[in-house]
Structure formats: C-alpha cells, structure tokens
PDB file of N, CA and C in Angstrom:
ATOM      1  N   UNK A   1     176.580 -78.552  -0.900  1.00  0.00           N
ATOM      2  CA  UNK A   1     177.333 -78.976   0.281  1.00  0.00           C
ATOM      3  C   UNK A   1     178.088 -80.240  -0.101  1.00  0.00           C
ATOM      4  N   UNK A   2     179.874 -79.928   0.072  1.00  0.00           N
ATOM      5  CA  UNK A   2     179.914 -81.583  -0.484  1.00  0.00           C
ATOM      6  C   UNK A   2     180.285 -82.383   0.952  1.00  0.00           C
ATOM      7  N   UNK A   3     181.420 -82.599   1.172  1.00  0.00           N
ATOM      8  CA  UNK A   3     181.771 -83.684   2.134  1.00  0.00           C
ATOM      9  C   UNK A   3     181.128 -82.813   3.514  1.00  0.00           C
ATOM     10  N   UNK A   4     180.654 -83.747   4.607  1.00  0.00           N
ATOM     11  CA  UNK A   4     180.016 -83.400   5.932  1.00  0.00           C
ATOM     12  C   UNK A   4     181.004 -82.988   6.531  1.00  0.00           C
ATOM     13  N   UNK A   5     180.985 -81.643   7.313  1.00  0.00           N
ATOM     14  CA  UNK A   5     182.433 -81.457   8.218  1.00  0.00           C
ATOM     15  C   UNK A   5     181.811 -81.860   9.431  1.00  0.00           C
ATOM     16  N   UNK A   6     180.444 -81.431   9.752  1.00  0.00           N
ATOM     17  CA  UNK A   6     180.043 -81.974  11.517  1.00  0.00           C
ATOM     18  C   UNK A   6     179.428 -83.352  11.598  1.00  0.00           C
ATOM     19  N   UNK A   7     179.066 -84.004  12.356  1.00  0.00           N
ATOM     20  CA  UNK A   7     178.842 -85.089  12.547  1.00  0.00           C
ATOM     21  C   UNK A   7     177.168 -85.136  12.088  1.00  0.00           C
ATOM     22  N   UNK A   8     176.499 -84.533  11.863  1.00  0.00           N
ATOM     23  CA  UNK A   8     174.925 -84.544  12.250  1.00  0.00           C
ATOM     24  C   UNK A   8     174.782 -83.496  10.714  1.00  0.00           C
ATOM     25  N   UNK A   9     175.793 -83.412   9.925  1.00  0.00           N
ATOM     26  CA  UNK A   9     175.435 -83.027   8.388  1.00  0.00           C
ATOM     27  C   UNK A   9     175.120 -83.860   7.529  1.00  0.00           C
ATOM     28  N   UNK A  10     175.340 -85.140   7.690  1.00  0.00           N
ATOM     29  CA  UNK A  10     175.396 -85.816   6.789  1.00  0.00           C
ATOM     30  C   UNK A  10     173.115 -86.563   6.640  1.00  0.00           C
ATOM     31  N   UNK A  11     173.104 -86.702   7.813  1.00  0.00           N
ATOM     32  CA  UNK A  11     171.426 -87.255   8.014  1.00  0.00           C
ATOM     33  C   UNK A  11     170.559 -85.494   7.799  1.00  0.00           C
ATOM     34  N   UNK A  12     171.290 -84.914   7.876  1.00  0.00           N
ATOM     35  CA  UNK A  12     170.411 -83.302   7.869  1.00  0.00           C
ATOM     36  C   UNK A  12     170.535 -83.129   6.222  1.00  0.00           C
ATOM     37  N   UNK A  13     171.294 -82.949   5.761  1.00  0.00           N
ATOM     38  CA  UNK A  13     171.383 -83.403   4.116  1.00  0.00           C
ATOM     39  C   UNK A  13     170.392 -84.663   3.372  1.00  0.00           C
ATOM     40  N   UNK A  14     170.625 -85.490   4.017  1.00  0.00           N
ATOM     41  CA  UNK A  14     169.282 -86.676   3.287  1.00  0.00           C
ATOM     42  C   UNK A  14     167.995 -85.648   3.786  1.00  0.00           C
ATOM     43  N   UNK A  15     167.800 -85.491   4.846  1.00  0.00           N
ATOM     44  CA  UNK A  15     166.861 -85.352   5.049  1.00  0.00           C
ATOM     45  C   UNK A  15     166.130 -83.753   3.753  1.00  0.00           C
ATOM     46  N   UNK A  16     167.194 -82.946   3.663  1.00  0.00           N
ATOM     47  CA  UNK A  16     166.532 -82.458   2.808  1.00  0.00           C
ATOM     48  C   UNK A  16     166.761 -82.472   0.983  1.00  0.00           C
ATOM     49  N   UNK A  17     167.371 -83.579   0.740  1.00  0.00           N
ATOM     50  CA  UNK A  17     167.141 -84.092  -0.148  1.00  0.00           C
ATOM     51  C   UNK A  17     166.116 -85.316  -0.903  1.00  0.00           C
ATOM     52  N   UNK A  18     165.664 -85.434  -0.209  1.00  0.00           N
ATOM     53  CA  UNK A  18     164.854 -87.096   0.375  1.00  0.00           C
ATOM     54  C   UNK A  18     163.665 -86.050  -0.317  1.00  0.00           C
ATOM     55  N   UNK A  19     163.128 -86.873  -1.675  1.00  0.00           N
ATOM     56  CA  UNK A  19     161.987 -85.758  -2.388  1.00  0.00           C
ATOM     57  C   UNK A  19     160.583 -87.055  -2.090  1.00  0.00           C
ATOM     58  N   UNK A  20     160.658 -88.221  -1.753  1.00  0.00           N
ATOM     59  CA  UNK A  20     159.565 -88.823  -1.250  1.00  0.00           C
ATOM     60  C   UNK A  20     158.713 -88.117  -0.146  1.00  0.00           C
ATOM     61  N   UNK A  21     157.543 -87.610  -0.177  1.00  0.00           N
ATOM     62  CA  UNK A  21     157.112 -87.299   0.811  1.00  0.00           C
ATOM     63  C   UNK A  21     156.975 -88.329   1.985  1.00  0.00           C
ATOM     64  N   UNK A  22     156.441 -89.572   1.665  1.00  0.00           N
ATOM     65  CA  UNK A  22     155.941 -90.461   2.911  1.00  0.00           C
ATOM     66  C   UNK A  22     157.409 -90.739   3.523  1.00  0.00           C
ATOM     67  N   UNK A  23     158.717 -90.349   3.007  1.00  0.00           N
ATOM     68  CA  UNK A  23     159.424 -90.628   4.203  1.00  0.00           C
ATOM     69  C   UNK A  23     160.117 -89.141   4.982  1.00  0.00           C
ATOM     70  N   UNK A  24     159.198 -88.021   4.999  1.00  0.00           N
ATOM     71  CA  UNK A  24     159.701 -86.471   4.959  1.00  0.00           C
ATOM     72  C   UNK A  24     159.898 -86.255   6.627  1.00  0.00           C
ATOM     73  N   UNK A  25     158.969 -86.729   7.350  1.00  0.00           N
ATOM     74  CA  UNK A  25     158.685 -86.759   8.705  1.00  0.00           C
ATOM     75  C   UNK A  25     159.597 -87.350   8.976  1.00  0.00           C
ATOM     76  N   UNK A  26     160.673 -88.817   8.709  1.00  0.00           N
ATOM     77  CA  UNK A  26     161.603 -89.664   9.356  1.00  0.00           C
ATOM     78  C   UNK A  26     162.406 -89.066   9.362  1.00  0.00           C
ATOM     79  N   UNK A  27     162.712 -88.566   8.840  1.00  0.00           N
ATOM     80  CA  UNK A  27     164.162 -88.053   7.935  1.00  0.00           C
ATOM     81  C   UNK A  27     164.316 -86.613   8.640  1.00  0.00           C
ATOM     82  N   UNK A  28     163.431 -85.930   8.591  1.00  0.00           N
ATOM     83  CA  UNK A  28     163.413 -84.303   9.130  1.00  0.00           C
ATOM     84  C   UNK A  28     163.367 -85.040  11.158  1.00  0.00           C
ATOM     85  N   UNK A  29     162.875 -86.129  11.383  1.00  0.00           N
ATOM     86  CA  UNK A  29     163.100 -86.180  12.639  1.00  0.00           C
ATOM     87  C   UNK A  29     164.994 -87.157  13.500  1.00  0.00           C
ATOM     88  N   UNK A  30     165.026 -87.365  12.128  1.00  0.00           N
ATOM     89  CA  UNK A  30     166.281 -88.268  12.169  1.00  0.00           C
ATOM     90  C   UNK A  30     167.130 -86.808  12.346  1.00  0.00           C
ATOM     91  N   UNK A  31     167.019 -85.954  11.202  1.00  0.00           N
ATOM     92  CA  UNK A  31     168.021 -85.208  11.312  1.00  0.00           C
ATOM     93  C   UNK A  31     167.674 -84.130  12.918  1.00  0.00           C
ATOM     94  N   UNK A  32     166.462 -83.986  13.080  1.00  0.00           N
ATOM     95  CA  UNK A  32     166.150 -82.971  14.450  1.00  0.00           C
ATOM     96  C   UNK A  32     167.349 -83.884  15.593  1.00  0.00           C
ATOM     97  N   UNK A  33     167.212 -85.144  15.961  1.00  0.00           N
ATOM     98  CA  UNK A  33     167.765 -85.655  16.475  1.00  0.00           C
ATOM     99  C   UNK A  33     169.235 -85.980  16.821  1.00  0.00           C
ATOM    100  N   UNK A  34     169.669 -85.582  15.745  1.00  0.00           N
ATOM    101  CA  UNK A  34     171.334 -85.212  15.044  1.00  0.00           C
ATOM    102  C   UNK A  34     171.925 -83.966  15.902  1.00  0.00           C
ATOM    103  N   UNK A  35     170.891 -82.902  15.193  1.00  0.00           N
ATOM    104  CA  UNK A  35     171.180 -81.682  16.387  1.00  0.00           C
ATOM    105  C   UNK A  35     171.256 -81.456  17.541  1.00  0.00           C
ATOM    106  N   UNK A  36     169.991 -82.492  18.058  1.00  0.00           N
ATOM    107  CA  UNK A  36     170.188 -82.347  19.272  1.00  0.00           C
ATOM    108  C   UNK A  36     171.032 -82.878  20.109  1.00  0.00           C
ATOM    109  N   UNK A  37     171.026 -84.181  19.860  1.00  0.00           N
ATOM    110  CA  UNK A  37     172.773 -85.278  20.520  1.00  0.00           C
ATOM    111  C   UNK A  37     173.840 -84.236  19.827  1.00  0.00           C
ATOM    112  N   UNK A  38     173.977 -83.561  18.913  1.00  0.00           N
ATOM    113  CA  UNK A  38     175.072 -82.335  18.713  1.00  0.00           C
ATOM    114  C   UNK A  38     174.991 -81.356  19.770  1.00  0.00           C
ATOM    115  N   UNK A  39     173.515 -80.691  19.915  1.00  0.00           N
ATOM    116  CA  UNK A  39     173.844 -79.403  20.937  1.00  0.00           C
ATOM    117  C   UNK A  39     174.084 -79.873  22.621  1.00  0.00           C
ATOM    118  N   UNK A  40     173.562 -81.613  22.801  1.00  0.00           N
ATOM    119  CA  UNK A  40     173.879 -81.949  24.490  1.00  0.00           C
ATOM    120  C   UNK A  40     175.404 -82.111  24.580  1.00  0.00           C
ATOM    121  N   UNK A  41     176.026 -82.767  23.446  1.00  0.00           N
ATOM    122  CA  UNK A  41     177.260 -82.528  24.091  1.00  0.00           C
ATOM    123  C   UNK A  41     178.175 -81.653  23.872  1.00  0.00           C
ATOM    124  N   UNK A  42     177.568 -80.203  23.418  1.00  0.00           N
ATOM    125  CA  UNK A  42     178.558 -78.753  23.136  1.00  0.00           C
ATOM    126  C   UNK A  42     178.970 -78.143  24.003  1.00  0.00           C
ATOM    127  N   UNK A  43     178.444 -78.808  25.581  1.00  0.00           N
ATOM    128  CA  UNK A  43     179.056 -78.321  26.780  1.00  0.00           C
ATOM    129  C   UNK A  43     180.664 -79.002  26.608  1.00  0.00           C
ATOM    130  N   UNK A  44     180.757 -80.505  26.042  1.00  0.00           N
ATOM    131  CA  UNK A  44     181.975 -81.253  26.284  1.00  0.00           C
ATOM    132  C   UNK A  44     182.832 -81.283  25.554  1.00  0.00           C
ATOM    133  N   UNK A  45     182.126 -80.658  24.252  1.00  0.00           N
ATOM    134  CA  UNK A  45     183.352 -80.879  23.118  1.00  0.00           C
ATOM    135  C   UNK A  45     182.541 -79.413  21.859  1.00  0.00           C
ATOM    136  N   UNK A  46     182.971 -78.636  23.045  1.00  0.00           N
ATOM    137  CA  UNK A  46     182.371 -77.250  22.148  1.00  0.00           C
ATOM    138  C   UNK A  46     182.600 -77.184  20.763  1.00  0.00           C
ATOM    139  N   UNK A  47     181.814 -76.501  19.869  1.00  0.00           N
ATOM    140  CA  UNK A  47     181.882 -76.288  18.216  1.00  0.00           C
ATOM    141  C   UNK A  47     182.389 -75.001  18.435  1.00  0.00           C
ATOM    142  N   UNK A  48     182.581 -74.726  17.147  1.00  0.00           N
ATOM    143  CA  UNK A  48     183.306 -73.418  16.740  1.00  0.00           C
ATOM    144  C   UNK A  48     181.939 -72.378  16.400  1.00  0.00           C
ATOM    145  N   UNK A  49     182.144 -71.241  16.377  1.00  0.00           N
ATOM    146  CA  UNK A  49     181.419 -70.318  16.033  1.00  0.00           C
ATOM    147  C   UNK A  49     180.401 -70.637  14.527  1.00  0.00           C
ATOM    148  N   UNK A  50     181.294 -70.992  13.309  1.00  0.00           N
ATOM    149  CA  UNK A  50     180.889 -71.814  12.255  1.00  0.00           C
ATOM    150  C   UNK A  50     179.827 -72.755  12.704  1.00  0.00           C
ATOM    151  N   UNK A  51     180.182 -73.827  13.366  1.00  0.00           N
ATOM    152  CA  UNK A  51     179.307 -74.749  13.329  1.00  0.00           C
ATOM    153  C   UNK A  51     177.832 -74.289  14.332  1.00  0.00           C
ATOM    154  N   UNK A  52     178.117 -73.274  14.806  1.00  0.00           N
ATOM    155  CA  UNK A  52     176.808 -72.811  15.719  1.00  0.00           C
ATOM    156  C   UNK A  52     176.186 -71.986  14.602  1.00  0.00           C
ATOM    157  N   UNK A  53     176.992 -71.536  13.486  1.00  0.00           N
ATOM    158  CA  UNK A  53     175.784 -71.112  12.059  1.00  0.00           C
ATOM    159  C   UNK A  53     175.155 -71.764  11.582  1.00  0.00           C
ATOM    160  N   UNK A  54     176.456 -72.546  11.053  1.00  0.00           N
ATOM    161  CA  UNK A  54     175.068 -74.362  10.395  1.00  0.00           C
ATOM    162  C   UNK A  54     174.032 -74.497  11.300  1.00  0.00           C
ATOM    163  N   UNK A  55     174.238 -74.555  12.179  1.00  0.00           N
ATOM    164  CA  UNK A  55     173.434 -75.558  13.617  1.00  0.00           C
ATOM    165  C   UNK A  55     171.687 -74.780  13.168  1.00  0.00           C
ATOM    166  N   UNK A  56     172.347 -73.384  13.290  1.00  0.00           N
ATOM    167  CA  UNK A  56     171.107 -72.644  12.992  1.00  0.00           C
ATOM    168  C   UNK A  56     170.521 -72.276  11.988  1.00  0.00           C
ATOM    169  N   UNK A  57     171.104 -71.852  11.342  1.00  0.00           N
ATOM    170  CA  UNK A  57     170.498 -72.228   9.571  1.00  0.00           C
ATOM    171  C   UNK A  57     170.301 -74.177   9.272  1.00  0.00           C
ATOM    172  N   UNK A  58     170.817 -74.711   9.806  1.00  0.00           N
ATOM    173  CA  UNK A  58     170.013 -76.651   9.623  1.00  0.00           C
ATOM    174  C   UNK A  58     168.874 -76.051  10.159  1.00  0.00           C
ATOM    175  N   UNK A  59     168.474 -76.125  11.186  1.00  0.00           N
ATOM    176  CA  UNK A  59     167.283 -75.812  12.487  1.00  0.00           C
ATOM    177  C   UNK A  59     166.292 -75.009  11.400  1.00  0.00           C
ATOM    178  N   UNK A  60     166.340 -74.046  10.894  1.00  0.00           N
ATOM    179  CA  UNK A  60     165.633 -73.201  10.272  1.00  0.00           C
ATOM    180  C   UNK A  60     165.280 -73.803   9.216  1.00  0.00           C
ATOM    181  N   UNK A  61     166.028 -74.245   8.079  1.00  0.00           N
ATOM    182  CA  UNK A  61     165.771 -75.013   7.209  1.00  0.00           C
ATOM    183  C   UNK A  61     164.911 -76.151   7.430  1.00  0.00           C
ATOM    184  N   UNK A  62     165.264 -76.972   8.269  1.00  0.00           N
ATOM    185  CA  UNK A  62     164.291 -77.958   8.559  1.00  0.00           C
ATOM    186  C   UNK A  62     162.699 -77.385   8.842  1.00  0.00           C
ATOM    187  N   UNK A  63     162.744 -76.188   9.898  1.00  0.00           N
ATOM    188  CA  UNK A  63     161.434 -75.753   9.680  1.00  0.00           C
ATOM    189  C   UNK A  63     160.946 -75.226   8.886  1.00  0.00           C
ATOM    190  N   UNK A  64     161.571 -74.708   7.643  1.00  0.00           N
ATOM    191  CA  UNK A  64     160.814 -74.374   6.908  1.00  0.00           C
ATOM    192  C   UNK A  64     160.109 -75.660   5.503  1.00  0.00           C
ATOM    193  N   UNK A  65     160.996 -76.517   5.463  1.00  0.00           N
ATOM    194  CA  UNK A  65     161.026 -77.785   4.931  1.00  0.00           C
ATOM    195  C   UNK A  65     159.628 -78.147   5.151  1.00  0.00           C
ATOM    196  N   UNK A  66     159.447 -78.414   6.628  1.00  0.00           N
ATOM    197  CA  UNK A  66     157.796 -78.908   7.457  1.00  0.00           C
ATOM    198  C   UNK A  66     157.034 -77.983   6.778  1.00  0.00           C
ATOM    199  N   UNK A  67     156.836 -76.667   7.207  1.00  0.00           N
ATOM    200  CA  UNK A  67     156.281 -75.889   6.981  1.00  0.00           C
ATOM    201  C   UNK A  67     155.511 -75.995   5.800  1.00  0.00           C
ATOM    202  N   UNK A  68     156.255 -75.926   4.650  1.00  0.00           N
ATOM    203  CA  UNK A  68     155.614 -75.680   3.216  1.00  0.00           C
ATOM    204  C   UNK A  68     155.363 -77.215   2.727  1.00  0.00           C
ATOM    205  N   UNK A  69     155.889 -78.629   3.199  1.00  0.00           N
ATOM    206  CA  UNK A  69     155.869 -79.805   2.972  1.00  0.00           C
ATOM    207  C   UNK A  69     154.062 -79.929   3.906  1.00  0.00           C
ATOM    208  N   UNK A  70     153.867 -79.566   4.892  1.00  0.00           N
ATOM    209  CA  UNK A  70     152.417 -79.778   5.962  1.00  0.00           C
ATOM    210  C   UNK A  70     151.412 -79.059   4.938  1.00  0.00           C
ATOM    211  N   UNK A  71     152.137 -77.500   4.773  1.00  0.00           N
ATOM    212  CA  UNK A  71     150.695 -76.997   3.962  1.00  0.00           C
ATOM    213  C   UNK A  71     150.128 -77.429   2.750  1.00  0.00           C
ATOM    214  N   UNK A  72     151.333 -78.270   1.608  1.00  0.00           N
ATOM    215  CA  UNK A  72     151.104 -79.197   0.709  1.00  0.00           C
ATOM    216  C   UNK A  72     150.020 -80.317   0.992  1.00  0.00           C
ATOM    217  N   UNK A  73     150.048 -80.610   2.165  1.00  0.00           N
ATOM    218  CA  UNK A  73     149.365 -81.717   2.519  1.00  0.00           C
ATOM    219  C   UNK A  73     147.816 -81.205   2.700  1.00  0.00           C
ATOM    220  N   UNK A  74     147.758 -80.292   3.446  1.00  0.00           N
ATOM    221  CA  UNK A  74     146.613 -79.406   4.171  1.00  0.00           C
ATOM    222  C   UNK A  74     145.509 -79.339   3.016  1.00  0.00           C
ATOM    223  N   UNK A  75     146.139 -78.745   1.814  1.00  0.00           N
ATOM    224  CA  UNK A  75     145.504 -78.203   0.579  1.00  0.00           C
ATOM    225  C   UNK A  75     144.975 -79.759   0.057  1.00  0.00           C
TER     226      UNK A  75
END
C-alpha cells in the first residue's frame, strides 16, 4: 500500500505494521477508531463503493491481526 487515499489508512497501516507486540492493542484500537469517526460521518460526506471495500477488508484484517496476535499470547 503506498500513499493513504482515505483518511483513517494511514493509522490502520501502522497499526499493522507495528511488529512490537506490547504496543499491538494501541495501535489496532487507534486504527478501530479511525473507522469508526470514518463510518459516523459517511452519512455526510459519503465514500465511494472502493472505499466501503477497504473499510471492510481494514475491519477484517484487524480482526484477524487480534485473533492470531491473543492466541500467541494464550499459548
């Protein structure tokens, strides 16, 4: 991914680049937070079809990020 086209790519990118675990939780919640101040104001300044893919493949990615980053921990 190079330059951010949406506003809330650029902290969703650290976040899954960011290979420190102790900061995995900030970062995956920094970026949750991105999305979401993205999806409250898509009533006012709608995205394009595109950016409702990212939106959802970010979203997914991030959970799967947790996912296999928690069970690392678990073990």
């Amino acid at each position: 991914m190079g330059r951010a086209r949406y506003s809330w790519q650029k902290v969703y990118t650290s976040a899954l680049r960011d290979s420190d675990p102790r900061r995995l939780l900030a970062r995956v919640e920094q970026a949750t937070l991105a999305l979401e101040g993205r999806a409250a104001e898509w009533g006012i300044r709608p995205g394009t079809p595109a950016e409702l893919k990212e939106v959802r493949k970010a979203i997914a990615a991030l959970r799967k990020l947790l996912k296999g980053k928690m069970a690392v921990r678990v073990s």
